[in-house]
PDB file of N, CA and C in Angstrom:
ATOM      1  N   UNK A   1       0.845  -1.174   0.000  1.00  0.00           N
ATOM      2  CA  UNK A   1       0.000   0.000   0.000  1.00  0.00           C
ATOM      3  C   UNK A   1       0.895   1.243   0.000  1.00  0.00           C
ATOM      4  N   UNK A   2       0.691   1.746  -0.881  1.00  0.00           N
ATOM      5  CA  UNK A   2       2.016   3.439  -0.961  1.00  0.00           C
ATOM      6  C   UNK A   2       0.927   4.349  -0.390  1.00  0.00           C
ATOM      7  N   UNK A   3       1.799   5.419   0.268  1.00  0.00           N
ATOM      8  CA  UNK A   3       1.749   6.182   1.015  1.00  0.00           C
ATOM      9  C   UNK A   3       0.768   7.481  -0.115  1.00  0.00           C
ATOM     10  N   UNK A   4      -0.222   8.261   1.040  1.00  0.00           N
ATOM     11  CA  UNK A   4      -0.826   9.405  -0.289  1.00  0.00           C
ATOM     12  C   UNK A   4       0.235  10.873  -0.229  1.00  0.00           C
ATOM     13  N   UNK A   5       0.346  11.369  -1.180  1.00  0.00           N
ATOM     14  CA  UNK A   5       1.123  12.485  -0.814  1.00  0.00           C
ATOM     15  C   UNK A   5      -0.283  13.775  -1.087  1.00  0.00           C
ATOM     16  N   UNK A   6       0.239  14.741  -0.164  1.00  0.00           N
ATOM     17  CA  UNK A   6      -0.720  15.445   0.067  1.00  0.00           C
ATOM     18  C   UNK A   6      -0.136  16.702  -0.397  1.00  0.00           C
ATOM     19  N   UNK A   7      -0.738  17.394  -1.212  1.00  0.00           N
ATOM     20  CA  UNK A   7      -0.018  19.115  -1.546  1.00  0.00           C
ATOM     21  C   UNK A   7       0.091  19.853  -0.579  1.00  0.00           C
ATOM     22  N   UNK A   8       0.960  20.847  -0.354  1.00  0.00           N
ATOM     23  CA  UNK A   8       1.241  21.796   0.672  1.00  0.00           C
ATOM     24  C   UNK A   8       0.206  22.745   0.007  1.00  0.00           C
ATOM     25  N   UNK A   9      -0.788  23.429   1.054  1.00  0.00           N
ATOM     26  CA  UNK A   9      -1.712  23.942   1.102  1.00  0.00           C
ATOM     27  C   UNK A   9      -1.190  25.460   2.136  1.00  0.00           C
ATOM     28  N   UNK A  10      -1.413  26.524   0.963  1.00  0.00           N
ATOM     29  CA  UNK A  10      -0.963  27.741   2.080  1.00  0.00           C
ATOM     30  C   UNK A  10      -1.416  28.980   1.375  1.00  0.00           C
ATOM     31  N   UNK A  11      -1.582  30.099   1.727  1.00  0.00           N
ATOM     32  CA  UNK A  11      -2.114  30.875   1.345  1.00  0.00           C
ATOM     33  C   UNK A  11      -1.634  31.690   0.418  1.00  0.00           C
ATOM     34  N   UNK A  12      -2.089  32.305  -0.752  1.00  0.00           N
ATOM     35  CA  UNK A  12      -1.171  32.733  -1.842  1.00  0.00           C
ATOM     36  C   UNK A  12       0.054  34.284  -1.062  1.00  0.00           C
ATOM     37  N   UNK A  13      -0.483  34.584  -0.036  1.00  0.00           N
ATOM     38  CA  UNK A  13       0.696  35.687   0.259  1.00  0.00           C
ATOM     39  C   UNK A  13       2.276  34.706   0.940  1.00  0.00           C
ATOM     40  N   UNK A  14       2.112  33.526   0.950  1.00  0.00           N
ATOM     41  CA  UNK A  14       3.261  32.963   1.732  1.00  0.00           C
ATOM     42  C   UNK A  14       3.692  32.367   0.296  1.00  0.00           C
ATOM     43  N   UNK A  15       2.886  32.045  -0.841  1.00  0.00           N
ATOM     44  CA  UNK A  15       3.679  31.971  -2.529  1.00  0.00           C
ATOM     45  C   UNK A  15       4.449  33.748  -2.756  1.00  0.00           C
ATOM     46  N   UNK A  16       3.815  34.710  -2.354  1.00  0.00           N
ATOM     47  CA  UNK A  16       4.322  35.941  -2.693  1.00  0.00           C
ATOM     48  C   UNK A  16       6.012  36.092  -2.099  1.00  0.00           C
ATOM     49  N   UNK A  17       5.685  35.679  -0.583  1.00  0.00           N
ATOM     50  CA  UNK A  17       6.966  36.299   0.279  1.00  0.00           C
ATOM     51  C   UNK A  17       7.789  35.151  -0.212  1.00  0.00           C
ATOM     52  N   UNK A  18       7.281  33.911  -0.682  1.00  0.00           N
ATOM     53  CA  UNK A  18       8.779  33.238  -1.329  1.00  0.00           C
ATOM     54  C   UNK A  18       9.350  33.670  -2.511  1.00  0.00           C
ATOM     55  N   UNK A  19       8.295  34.343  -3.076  1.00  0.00           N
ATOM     56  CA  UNK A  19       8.784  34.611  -4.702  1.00  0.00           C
ATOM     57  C   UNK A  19       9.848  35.933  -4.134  1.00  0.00           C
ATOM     58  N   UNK A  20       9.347  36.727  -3.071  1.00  0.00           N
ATOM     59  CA  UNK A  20      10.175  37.844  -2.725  1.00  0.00           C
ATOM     60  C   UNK A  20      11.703  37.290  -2.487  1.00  0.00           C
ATOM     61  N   UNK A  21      11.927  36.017  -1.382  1.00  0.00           N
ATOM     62  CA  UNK A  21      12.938  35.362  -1.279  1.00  0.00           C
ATOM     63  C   UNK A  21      13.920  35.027  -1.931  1.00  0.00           C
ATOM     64  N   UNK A  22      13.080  34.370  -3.083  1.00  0.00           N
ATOM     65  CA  UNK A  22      14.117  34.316  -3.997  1.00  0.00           C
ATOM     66  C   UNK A  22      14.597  35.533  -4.993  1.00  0.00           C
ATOM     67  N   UNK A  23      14.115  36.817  -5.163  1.00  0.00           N
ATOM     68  CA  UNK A  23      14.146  37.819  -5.847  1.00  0.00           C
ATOM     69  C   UNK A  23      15.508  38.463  -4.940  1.00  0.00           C
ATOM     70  N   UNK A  24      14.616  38.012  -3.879  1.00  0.00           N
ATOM     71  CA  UNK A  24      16.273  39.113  -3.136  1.00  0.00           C
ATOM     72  C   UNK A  24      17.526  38.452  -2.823  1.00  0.00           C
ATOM     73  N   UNK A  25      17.311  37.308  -3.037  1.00  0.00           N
ATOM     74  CA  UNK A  25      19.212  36.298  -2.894  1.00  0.00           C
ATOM     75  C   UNK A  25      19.234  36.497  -4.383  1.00  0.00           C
ATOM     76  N   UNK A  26      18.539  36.553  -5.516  1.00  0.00           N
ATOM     77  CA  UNK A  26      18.773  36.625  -6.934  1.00  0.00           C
ATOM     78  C   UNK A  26      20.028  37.955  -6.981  1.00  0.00           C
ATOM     79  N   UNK A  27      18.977  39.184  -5.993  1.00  0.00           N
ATOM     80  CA  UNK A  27      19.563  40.765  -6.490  1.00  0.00           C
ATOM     81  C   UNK A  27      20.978  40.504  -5.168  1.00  0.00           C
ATOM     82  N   UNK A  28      20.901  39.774  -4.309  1.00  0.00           N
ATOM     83  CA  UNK A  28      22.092  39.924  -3.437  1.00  0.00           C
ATOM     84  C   UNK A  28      23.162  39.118  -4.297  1.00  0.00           C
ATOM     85  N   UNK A  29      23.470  38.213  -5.377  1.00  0.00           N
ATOM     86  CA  UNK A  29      23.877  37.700  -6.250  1.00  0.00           C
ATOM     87  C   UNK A  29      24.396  36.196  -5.129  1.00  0.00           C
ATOM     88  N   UNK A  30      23.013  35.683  -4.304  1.00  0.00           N
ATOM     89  CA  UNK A  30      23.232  34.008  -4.064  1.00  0.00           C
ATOM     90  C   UNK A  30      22.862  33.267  -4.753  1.00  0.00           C
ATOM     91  N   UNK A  31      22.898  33.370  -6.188  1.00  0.00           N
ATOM     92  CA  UNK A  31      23.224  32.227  -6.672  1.00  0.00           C
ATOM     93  C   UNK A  31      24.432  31.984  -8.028  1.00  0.00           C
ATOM     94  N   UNK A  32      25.645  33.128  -7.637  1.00  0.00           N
ATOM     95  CA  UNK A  32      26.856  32.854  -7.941  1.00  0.00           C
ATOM     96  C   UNK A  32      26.297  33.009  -9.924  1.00  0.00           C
ATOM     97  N   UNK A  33      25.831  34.465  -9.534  1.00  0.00           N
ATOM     98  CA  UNK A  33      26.125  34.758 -11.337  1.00  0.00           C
ATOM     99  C   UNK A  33      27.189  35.453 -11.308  1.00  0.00           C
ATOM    100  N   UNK A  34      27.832  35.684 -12.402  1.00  0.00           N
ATOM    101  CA  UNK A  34      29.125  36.578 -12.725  1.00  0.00           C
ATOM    102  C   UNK A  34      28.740  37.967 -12.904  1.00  0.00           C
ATOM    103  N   UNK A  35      29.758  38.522 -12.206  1.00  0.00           N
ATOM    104  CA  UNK A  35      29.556  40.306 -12.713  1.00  0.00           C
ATOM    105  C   UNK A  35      29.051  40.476 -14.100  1.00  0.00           C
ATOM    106  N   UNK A  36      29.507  39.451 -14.957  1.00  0.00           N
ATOM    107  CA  UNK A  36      28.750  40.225 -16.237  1.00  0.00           C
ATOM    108  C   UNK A  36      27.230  39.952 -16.583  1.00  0.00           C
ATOM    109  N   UNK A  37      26.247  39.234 -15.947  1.00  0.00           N
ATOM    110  CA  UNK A  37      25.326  39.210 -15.741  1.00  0.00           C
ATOM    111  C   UNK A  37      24.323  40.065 -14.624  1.00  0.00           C
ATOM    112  N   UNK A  38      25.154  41.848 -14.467  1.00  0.00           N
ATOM    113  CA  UNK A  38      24.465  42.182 -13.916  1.00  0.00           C
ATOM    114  C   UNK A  38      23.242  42.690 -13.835  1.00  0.00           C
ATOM    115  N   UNK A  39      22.585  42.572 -15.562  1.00  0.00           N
ATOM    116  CA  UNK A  39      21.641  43.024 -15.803  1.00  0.00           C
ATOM    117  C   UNK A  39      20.404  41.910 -15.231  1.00  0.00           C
ATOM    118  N   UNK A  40      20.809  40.633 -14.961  1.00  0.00           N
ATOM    119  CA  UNK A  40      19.828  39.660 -14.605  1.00  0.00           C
ATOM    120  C   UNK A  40      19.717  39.771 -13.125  1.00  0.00           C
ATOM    121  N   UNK A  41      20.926  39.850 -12.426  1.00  0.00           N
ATOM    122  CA  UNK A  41      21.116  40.861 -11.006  1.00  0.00           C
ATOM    123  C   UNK A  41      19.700  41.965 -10.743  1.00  0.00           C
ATOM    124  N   UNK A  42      20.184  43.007 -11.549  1.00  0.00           N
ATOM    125  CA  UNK A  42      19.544  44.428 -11.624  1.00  0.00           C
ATOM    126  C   UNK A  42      17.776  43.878 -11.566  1.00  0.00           C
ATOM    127  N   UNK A  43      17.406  42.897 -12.644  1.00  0.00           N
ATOM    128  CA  UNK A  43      16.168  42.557 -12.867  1.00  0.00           C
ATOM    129  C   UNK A  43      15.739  41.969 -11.691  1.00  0.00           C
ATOM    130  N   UNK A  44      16.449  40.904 -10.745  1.00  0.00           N
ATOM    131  CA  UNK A  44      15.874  40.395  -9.252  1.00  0.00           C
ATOM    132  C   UNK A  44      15.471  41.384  -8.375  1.00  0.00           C
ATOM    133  N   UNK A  45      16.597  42.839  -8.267  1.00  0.00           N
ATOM    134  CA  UNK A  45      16.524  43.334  -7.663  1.00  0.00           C
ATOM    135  C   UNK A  45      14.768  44.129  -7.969  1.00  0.00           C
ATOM    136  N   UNK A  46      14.150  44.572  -9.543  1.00  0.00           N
ATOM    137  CA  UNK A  46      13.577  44.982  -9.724  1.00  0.00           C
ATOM    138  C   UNK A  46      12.403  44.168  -9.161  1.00  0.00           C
ATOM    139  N   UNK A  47      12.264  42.991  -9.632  1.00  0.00           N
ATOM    140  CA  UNK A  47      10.825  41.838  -9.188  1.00  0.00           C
ATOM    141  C   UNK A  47      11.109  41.982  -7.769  1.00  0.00           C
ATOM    142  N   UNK A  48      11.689  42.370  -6.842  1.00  0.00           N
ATOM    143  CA  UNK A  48      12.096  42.147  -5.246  1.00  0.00           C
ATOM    144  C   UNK A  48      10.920  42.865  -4.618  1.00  0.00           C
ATOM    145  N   UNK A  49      11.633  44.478  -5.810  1.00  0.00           N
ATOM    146  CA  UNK A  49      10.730  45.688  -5.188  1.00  0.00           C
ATOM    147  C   UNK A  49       9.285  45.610  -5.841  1.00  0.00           C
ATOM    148  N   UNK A  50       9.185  45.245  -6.716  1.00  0.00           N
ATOM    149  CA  UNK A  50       7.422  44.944  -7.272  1.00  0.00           C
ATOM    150  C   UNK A  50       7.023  44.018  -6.298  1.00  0.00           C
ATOM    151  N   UNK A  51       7.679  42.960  -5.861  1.00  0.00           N
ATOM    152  CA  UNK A  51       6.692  41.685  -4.793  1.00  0.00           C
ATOM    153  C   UNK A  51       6.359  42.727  -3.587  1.00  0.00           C
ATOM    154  N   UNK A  52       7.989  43.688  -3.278  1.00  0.00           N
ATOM    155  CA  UNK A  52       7.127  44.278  -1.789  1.00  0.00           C
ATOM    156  C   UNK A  52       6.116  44.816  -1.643  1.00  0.00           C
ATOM    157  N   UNK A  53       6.018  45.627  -2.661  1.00  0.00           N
ATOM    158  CA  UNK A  53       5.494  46.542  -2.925  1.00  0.00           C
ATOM    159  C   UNK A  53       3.721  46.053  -3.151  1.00  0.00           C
ATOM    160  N   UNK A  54       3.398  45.061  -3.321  1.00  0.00           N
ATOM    161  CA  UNK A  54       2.652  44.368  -3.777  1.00  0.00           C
ATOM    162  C   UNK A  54       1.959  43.582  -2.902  1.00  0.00           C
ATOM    163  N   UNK A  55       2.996  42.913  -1.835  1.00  0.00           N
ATOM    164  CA  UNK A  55       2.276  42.180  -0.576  1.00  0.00           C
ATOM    165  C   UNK A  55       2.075  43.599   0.370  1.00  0.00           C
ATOM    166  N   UNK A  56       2.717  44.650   0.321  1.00  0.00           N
ATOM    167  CA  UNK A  56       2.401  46.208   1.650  1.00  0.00           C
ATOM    168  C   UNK A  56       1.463  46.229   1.204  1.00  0.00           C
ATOM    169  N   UNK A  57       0.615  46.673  -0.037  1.00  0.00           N
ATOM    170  CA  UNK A  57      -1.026  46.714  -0.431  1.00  0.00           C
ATOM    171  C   UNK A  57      -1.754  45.755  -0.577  1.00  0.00           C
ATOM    172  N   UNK A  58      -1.304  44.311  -0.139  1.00  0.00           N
ATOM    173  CA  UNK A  58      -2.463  43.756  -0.618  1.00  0.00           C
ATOM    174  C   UNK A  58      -3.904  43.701   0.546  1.00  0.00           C
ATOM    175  N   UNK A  59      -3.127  44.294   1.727  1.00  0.00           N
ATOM    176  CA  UNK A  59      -4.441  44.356   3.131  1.00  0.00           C
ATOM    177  C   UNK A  59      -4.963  45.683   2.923  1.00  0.00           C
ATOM    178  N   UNK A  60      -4.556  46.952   2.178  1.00  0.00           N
ATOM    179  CA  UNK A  60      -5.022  47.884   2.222  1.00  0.00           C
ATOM    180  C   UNK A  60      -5.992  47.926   1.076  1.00  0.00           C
ATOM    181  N   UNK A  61      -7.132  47.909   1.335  1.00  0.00           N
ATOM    182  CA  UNK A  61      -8.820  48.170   0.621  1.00  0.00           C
ATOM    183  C   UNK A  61      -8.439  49.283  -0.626  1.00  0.00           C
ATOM    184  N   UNK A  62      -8.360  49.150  -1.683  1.00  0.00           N
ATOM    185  CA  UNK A  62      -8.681  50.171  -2.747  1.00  0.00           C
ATOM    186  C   UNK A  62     -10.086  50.925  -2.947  1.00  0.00           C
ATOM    187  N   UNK A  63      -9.916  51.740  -3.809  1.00  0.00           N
ATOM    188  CA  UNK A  63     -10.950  52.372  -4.209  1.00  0.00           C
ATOM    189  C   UNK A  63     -12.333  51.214  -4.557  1.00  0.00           C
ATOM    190  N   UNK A  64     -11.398  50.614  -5.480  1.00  0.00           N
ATOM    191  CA  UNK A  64     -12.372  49.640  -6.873  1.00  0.00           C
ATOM    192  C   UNK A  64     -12.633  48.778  -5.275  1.00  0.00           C
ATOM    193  N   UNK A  65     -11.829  48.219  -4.314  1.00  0.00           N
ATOM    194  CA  UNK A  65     -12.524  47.415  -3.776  1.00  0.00           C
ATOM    195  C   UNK A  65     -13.639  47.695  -2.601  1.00  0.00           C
ATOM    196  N   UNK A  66     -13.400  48.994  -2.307  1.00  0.00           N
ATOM    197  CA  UNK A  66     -14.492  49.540  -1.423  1.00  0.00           C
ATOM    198  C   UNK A  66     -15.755  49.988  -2.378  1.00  0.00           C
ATOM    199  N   UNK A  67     -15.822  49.971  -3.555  1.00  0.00           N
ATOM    200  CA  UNK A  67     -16.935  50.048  -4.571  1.00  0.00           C
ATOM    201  C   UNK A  67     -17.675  49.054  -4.778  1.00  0.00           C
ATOM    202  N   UNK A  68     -16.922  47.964  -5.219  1.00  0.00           N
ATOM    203  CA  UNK A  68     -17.308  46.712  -5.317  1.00  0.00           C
ATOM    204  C   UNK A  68     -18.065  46.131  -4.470  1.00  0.00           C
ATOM    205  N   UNK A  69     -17.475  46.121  -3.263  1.00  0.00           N
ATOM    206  CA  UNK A  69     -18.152  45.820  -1.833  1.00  0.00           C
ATOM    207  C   UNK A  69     -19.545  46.403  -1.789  1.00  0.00           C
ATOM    208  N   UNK A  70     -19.423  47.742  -2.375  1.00  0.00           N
ATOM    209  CA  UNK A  70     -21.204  48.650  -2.063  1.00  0.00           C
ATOM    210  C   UNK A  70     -21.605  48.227  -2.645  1.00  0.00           C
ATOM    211  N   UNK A  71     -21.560  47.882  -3.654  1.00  0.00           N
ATOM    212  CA  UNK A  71     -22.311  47.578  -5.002  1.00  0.00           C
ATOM    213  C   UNK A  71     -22.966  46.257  -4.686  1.00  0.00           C
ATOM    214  N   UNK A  72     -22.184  45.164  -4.644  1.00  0.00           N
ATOM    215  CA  UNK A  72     -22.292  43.498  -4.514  1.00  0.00           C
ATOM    216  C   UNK A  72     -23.861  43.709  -3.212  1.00  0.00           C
ATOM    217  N   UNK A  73     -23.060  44.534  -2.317  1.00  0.00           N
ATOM    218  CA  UNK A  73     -23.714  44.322  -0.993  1.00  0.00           C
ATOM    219  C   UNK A  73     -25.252  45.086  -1.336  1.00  0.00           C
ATOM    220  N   UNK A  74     -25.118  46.184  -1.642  1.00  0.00           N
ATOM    221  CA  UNK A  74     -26.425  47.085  -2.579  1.00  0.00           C
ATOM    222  C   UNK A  74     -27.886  45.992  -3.398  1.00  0.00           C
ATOM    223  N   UNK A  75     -26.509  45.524  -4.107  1.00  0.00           N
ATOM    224  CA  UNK A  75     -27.453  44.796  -5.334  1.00  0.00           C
ATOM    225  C   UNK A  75     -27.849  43.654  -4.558  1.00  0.00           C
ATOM    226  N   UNK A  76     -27.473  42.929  -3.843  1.00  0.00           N
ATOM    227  CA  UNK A  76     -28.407  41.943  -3.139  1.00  0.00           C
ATOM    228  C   UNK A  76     -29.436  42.191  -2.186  1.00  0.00           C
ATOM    229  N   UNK A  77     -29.873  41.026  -1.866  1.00  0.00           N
ATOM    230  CA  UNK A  77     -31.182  40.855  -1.047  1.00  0.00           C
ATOM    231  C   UNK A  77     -31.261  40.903  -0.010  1.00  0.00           C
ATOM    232  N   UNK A  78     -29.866  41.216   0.651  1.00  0.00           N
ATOM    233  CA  UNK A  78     -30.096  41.297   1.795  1.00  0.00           C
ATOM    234  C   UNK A  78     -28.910  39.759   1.713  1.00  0.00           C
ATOM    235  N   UNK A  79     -28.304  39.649   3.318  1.00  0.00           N
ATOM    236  CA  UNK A  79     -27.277  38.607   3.513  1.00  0.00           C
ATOM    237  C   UNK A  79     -27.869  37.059   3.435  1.00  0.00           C
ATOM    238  N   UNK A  80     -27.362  36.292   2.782  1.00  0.00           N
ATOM    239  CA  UNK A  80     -28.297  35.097   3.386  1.00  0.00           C
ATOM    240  C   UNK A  80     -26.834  34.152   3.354  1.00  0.00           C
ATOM    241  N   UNK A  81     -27.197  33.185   4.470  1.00  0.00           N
ATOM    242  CA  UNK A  81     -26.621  32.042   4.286  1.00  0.00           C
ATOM    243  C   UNK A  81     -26.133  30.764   3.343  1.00  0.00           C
ATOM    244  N   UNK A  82     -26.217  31.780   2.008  1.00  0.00           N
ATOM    245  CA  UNK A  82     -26.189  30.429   1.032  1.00  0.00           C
ATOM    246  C   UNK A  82     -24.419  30.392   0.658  1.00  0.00           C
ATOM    247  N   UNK A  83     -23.876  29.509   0.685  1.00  0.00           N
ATOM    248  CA  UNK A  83     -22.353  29.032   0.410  1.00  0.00           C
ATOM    249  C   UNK A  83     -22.186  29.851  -0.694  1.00  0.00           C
ATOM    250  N   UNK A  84     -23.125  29.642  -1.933  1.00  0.00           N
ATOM    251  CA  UNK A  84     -22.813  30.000  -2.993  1.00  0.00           C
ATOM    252  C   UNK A  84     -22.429  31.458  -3.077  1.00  0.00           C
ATOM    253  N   UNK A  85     -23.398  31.927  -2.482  1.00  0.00           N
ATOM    254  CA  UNK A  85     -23.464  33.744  -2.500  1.00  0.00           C
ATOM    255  C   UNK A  85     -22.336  34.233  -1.725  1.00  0.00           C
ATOM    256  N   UNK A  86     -22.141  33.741  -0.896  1.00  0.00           N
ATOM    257  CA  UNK A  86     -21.315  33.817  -0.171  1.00  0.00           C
ATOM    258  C   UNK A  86     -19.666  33.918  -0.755  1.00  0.00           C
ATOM    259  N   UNK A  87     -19.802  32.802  -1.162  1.00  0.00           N
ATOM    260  CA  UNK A  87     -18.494  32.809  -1.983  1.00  0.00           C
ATOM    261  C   UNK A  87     -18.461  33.490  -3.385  1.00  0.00           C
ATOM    262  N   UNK A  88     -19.302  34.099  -4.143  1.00  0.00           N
ATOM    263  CA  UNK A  88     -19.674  35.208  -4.989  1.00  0.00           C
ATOM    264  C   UNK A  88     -19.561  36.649  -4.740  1.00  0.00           C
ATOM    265  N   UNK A  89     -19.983  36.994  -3.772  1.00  0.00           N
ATOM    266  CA  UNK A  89     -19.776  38.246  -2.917  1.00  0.00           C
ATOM    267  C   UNK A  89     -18.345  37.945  -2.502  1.00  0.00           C
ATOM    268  N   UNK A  90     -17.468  37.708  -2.051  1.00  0.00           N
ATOM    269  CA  UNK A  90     -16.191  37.210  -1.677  1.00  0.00           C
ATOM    270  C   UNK A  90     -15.132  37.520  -2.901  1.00  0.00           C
ATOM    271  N   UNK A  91     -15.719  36.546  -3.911  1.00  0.00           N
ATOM    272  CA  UNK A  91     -15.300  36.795  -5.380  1.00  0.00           C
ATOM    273  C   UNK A  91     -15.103  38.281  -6.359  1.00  0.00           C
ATOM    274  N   UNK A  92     -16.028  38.586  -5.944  1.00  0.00           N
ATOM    275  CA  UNK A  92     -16.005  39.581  -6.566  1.00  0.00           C
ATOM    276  C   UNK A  92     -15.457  40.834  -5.809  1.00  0.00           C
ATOM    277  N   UNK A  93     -15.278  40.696  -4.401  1.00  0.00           N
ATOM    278  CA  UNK A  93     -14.462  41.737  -3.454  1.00  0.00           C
ATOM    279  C   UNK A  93     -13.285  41.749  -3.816  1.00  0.00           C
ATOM    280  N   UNK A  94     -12.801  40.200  -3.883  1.00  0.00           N
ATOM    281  CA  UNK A  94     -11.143  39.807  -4.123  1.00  0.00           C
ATOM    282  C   UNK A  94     -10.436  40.542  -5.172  1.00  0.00           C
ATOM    283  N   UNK A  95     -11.533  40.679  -6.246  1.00  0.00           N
ATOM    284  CA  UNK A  95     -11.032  40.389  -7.847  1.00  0.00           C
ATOM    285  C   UNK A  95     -11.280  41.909  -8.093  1.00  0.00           C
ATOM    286  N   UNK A  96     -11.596  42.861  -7.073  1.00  0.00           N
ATOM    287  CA  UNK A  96     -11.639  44.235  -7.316  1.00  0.00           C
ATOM    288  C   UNK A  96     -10.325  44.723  -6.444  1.00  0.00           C
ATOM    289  N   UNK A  97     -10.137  44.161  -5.623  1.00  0.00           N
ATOM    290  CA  UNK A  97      -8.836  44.436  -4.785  1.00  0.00           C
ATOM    291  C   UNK A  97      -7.730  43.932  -5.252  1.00  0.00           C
ATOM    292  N   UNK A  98      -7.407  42.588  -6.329  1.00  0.00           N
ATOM    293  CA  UNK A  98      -5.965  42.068  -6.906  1.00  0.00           C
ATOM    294  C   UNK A  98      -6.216  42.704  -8.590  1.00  0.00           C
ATOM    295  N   UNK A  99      -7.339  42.804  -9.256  1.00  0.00           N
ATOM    296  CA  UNK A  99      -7.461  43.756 -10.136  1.00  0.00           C
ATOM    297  C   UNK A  99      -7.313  44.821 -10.496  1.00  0.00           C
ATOM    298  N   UNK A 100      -7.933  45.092  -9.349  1.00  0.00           N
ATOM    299  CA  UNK A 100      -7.971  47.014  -9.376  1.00  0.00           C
ATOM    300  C   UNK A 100      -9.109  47.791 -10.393  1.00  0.00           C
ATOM    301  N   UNK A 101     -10.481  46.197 -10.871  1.00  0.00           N
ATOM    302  CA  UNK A 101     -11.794  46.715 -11.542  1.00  0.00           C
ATOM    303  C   UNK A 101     -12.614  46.921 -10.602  1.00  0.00           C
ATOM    304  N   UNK A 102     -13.593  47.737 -11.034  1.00  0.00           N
ATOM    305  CA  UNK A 102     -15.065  47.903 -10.350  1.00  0.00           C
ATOM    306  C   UNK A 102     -16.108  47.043 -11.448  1.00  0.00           C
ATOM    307  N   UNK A 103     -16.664  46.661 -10.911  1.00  0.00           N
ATOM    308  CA  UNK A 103     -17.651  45.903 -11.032  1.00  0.00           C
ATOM    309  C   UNK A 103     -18.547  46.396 -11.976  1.00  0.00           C
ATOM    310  N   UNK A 104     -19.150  45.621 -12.986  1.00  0.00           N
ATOM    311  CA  UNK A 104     -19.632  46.191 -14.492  1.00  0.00           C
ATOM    312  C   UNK A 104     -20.804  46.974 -14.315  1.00  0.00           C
ATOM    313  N   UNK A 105     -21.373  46.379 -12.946  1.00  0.00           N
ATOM    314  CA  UNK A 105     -22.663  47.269 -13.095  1.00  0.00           C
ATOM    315  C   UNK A 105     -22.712  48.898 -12.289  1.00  0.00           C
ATOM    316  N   UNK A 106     -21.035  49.039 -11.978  1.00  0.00           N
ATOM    317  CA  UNK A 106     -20.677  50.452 -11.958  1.00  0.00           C
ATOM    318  C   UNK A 106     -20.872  51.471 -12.902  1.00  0.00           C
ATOM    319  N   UNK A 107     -19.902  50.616 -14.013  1.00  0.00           N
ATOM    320  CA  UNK A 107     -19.607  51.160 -15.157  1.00  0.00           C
ATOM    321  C   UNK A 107     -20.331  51.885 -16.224  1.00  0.00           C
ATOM    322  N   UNK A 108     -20.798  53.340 -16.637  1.00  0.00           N
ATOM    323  CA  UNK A 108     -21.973  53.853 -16.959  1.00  0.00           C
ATOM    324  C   UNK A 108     -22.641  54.348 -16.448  1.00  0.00           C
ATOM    325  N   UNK A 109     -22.897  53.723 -14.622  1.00  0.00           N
ATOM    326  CA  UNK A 109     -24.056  54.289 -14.061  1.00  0.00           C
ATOM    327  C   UNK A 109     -23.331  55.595 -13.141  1.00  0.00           C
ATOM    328  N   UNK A 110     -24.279  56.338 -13.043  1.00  0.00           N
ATOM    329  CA  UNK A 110     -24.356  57.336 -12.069  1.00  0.00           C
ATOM    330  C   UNK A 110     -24.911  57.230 -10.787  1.00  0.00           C
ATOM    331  N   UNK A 111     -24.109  56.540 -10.054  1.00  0.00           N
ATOM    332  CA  UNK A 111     -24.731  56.244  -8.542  1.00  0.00           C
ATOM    333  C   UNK A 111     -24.122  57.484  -7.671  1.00  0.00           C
TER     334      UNK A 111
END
């Protein structure tokens, strides 16, 4: 009987701070490129500062996502317990906050 292997399960900001990890031993040059590759250097260093920069905002609420939120929450019926909605309203908070859209039925209207 073989053993099950199970995926490591973790939240996408702990995929971010590794990608940061390796960006910054890339730009500190640990992994033994040559001076004349400092342009691939220069580029770690660049993805280092986009990851930080990127996980510092990802708890801070945007515009599009404090819109989104009114809107989703507006346009429904009121809260209910259904999984589905639940995870729809959720969806569509997320995807205005890692996007940076507002929600279509913004778009046009004059609220």
């Amino acid at each position: 009987m073989a053993a099950q292997a199970h995926p490591i399960r973790q939240p996408p900001i702990e995929d971010l701070r590794n990608a940061l990890q390796i960006a910054e031993m890339g730009s500190a040059g640990s992994f033994g490129l040559a001076p004349e590759y400092e342009n691939a250097i220069a580029a770690f260093s660049d993805v280092a500062r986009l990851l930080r920069h990127a996980i510092s905002q990802l708890g801070e609420p945007s515009l599009e996502t404090v819109q989104a939120a009114s809107t989703l929450v507006r346009e429904s019926d009121g809260f209910r317990e259904d999984p589905r909605w639940i995870r729809d309203l959720c969806q569509g908070i997320l995807d205005a906050q890692i996007k940076g859209t507002i929600p279509p039925t913004w778009s046009g209207a004059a609220r």
